[in-house]
PDB file of N, CA and C in Angstrom:
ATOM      1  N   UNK A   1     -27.069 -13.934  26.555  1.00  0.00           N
ATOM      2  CA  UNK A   1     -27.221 -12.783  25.688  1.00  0.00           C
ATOM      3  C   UNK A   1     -25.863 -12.058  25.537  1.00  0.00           C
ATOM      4  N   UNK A   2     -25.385 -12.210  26.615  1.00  0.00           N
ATOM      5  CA  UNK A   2     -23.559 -11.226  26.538  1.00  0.00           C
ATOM      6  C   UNK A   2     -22.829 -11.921  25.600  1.00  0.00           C
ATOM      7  N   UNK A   3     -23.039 -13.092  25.559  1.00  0.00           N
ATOM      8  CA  UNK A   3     -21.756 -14.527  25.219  1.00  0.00           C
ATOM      9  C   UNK A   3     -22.093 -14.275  23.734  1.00  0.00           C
ATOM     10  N   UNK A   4     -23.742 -14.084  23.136  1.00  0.00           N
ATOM     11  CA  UNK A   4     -23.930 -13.993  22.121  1.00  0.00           C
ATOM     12  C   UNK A   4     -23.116 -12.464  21.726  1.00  0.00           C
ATOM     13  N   UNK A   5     -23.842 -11.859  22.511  1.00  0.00           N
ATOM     14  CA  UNK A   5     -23.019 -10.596  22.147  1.00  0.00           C
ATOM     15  C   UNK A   5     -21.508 -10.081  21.503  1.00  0.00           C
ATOM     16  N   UNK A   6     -20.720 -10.635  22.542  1.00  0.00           N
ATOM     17  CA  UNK A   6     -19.098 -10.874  21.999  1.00  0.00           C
ATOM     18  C   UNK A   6     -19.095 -11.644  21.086  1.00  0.00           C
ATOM     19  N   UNK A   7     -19.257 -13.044  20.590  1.00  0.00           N
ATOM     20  CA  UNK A   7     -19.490 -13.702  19.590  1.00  0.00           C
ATOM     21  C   UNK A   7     -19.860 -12.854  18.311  1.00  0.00           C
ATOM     22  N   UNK A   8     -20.385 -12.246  18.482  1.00  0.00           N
ATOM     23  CA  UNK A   8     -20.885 -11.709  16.703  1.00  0.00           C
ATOM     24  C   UNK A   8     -19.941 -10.754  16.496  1.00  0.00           C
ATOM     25  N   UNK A   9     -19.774 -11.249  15.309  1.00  0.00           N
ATOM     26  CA  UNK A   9     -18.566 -10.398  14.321  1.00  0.00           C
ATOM     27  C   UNK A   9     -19.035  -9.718  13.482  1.00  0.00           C
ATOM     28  N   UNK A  10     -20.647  -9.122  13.155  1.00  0.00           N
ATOM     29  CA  UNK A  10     -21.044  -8.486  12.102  1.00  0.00           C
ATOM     30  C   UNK A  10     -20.556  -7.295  11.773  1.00  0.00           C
ATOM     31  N   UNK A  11     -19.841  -6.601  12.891  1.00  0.00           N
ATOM     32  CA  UNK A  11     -19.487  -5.134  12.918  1.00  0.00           C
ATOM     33  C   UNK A  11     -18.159  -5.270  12.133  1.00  0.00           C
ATOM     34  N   UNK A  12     -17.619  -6.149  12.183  1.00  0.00           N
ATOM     35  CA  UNK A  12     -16.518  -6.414  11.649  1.00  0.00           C
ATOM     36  C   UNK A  12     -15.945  -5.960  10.074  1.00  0.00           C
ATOM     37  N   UNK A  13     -17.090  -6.446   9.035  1.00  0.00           N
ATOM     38  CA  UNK A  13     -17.092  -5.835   8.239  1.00  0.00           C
ATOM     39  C   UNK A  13     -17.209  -4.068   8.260  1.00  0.00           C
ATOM     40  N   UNK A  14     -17.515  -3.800   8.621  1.00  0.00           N
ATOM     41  CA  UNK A  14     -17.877  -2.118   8.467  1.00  0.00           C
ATOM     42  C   UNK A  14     -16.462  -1.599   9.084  1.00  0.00           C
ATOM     43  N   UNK A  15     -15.815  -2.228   9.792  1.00  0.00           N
ATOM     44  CA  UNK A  15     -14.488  -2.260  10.237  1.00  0.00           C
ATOM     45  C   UNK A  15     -13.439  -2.182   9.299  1.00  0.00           C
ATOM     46  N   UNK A  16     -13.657  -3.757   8.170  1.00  0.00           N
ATOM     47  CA  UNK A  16     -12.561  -3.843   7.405  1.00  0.00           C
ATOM     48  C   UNK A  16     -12.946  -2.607   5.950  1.00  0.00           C
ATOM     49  N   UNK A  17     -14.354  -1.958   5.979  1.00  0.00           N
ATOM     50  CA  UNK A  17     -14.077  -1.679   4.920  1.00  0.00           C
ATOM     51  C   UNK A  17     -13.689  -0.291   4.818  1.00  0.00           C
ATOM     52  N   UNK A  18     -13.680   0.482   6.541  1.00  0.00           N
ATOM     53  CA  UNK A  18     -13.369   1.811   7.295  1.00  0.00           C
ATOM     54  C   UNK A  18     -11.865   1.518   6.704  1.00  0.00           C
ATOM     55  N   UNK A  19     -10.772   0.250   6.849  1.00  0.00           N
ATOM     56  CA  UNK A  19      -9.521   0.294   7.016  1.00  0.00           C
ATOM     57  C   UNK A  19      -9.165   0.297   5.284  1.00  0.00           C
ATOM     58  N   UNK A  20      -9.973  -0.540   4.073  1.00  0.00           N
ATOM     59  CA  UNK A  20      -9.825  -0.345   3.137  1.00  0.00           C
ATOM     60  C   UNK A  20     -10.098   1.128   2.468  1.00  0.00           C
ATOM     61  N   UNK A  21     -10.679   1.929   3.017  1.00  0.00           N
ATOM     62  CA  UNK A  21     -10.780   3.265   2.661  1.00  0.00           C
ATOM     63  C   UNK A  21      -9.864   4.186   3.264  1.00  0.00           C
ATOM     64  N   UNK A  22      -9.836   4.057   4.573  1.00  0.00           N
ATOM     65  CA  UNK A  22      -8.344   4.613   4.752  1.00  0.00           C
ATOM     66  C   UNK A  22      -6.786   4.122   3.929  1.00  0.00           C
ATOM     67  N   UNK A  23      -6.957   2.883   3.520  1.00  0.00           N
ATOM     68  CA  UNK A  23      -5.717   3.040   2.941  1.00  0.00           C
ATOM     69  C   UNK A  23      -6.137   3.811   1.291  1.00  0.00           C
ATOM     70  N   UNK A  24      -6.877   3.043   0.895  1.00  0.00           N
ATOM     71  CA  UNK A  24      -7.292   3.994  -0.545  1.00  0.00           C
ATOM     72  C   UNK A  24      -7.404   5.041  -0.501  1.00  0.00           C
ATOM     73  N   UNK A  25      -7.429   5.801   0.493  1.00  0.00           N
ATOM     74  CA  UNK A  25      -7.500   7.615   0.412  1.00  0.00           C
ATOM     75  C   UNK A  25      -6.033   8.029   0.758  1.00  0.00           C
ATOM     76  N   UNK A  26      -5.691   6.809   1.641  1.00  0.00           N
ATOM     77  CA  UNK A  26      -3.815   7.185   1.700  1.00  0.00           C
ATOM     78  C   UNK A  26      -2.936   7.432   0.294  1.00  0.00           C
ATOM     79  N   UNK A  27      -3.898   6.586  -0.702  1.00  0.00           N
ATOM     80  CA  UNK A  27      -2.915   6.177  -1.505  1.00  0.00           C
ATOM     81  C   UNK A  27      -3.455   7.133  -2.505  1.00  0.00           C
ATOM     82  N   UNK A  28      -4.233   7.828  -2.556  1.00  0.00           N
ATOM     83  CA  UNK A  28      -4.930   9.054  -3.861  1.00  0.00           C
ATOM     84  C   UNK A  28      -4.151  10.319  -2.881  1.00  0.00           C
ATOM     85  N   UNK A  29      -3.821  10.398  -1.681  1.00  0.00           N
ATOM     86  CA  UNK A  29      -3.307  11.643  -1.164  1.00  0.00           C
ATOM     87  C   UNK A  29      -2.178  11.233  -1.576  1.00  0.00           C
ATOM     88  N   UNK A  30      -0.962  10.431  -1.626  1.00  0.00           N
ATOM     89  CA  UNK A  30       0.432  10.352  -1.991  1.00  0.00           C
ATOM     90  C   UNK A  30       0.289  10.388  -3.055  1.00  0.00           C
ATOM     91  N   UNK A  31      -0.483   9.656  -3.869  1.00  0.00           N
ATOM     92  CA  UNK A  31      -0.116  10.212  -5.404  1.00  0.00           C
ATOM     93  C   UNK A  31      -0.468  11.614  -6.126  1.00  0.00           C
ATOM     94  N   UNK A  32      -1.206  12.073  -5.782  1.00  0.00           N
ATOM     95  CA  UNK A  32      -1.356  13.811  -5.671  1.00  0.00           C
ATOM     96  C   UNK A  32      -0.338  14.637  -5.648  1.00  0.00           C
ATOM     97  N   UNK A  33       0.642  13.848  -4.375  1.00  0.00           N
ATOM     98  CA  UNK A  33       1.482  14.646  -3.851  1.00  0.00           C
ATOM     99  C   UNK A  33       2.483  14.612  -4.558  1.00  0.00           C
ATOM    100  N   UNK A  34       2.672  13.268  -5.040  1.00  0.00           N
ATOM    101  CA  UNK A  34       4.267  13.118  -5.647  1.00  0.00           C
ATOM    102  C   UNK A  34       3.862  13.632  -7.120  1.00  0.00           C
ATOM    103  N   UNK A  35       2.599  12.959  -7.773  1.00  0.00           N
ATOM    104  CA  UNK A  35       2.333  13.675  -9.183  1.00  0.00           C
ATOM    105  C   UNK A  35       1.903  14.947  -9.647  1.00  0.00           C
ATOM    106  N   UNK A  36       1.755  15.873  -8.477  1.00  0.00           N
ATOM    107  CA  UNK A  36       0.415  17.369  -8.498  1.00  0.00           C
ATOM    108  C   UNK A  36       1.538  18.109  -9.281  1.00  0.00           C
ATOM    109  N   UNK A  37       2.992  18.490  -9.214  1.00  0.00           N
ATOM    110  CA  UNK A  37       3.497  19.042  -9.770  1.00  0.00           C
ATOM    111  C   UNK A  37       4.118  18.937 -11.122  1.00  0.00           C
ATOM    112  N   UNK A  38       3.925  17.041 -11.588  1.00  0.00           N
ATOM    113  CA  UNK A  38       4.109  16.737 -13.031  1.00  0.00           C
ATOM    114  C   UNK A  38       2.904  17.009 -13.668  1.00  0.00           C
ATOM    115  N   UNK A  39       1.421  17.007 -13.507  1.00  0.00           N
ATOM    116  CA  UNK A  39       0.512  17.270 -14.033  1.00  0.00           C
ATOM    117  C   UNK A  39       0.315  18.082 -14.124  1.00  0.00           C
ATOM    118  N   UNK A  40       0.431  19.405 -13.257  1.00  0.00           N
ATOM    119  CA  UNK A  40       0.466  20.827 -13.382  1.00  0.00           C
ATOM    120  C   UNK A  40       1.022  21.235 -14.885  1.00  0.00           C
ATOM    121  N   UNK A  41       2.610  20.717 -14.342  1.00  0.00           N
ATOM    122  CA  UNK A  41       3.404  21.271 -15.650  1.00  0.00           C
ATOM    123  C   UNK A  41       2.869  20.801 -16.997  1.00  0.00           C
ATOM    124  N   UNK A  42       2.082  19.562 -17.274  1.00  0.00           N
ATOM    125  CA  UNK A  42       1.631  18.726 -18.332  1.00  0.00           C
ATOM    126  C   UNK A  42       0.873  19.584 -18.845  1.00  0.00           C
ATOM    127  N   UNK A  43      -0.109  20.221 -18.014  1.00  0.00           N
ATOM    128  CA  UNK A  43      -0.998  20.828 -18.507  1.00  0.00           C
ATOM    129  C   UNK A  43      -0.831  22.603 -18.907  1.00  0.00           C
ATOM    130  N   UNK A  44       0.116  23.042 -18.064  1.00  0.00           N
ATOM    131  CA  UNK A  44       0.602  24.661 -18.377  1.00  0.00           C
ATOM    132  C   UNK A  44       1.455  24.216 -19.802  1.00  0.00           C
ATOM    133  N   UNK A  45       2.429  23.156 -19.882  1.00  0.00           N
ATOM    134  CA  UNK A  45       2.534  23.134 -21.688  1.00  0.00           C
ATOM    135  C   UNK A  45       2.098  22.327 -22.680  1.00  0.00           C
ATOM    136  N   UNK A  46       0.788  22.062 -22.158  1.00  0.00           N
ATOM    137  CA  UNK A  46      -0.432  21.820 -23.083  1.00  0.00           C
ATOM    138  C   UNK A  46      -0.972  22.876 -23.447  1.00  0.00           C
ATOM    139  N   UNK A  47      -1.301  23.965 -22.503  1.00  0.00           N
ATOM    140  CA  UNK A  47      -1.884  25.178 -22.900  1.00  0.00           C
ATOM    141  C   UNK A  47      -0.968  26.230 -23.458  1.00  0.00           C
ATOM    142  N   UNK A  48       0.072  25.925 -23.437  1.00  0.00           N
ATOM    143  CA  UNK A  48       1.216  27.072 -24.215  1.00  0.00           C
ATOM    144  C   UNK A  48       1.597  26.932 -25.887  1.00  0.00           C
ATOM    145  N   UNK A  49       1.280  25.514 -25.750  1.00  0.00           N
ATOM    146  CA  UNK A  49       1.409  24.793 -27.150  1.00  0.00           C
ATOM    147  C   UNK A  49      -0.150  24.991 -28.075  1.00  0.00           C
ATOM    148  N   UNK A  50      -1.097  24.954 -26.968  1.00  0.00           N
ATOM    149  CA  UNK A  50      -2.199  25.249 -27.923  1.00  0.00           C
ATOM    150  C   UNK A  50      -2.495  26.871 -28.468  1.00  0.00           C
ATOM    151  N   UNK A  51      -1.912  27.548 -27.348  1.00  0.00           N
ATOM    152  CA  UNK A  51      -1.876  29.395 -27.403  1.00  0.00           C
ATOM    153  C   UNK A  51      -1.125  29.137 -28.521  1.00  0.00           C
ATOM    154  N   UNK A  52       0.264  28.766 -28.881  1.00  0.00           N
ATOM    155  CA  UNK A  52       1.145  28.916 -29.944  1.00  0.00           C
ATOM    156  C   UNK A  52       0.775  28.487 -31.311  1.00  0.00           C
ATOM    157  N   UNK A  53      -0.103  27.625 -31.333  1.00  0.00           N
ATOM    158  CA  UNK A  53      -0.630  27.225 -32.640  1.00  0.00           C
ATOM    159  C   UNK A  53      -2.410  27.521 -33.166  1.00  0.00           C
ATOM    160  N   UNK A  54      -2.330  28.109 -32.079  1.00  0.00           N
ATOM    161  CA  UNK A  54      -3.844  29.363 -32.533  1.00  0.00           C
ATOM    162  C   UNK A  54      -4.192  29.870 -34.031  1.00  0.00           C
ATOM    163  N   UNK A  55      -2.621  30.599 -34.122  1.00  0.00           N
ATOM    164  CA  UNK A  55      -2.901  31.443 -35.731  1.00  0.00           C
ATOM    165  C   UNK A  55      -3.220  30.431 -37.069  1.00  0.00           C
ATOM    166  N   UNK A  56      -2.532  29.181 -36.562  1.00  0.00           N
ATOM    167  CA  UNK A  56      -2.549  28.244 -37.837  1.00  0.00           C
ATOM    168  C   UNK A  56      -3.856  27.716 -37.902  1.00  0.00           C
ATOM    169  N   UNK A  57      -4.700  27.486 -37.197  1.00  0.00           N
ATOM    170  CA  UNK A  57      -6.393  27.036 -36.943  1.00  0.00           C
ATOM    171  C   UNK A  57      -7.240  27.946 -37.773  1.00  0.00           C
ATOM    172  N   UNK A  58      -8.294  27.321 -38.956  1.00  0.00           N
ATOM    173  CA  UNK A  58      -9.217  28.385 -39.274  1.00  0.00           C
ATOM    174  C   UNK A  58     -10.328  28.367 -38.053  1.00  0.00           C
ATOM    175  N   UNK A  59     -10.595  29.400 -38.345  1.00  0.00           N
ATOM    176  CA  UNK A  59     -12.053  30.026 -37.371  1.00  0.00           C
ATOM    177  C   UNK A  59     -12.764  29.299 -37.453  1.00  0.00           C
ATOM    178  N   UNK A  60     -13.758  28.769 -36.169  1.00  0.00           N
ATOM    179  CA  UNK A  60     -14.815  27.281 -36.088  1.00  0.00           C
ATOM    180  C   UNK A  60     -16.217  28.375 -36.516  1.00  0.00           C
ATOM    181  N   UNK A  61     -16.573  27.338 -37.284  1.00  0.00           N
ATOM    182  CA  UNK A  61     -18.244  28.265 -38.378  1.00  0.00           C
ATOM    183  C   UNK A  61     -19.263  28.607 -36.854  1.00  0.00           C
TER     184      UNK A  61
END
């Protein structure tokens, strides 16, 4: 029953897929990090550009 015991590798999976999620969450936290401040800015002059061209828009019915 022990010999069987050590022998089985079923846990194994739940193992590799603990290590595939740690790296995939490694890799959404670094890109956050390095991109959080180009997207920021993307979007503060997205919204400066849309404030600026307000007056030219007719009024939605």
């Amino acid at each position: 029953m022990i010999k069987n015991f050590l022998r089985d590798e079923s846990g194994a999976s739940a193992a590799e897929y603990a290590l595939i999620l740690a790296i995939v969450g490694a890799a959404i936290a670094t890109a956050m990090l390095l991109l959080g401040g180009e997207i920021r800015d993307s979007i503060v002059n997205a919204e400066a550009q849309i404030e600026a061209g307000q007056g030219d828009l007719a009024p939605a019915d």
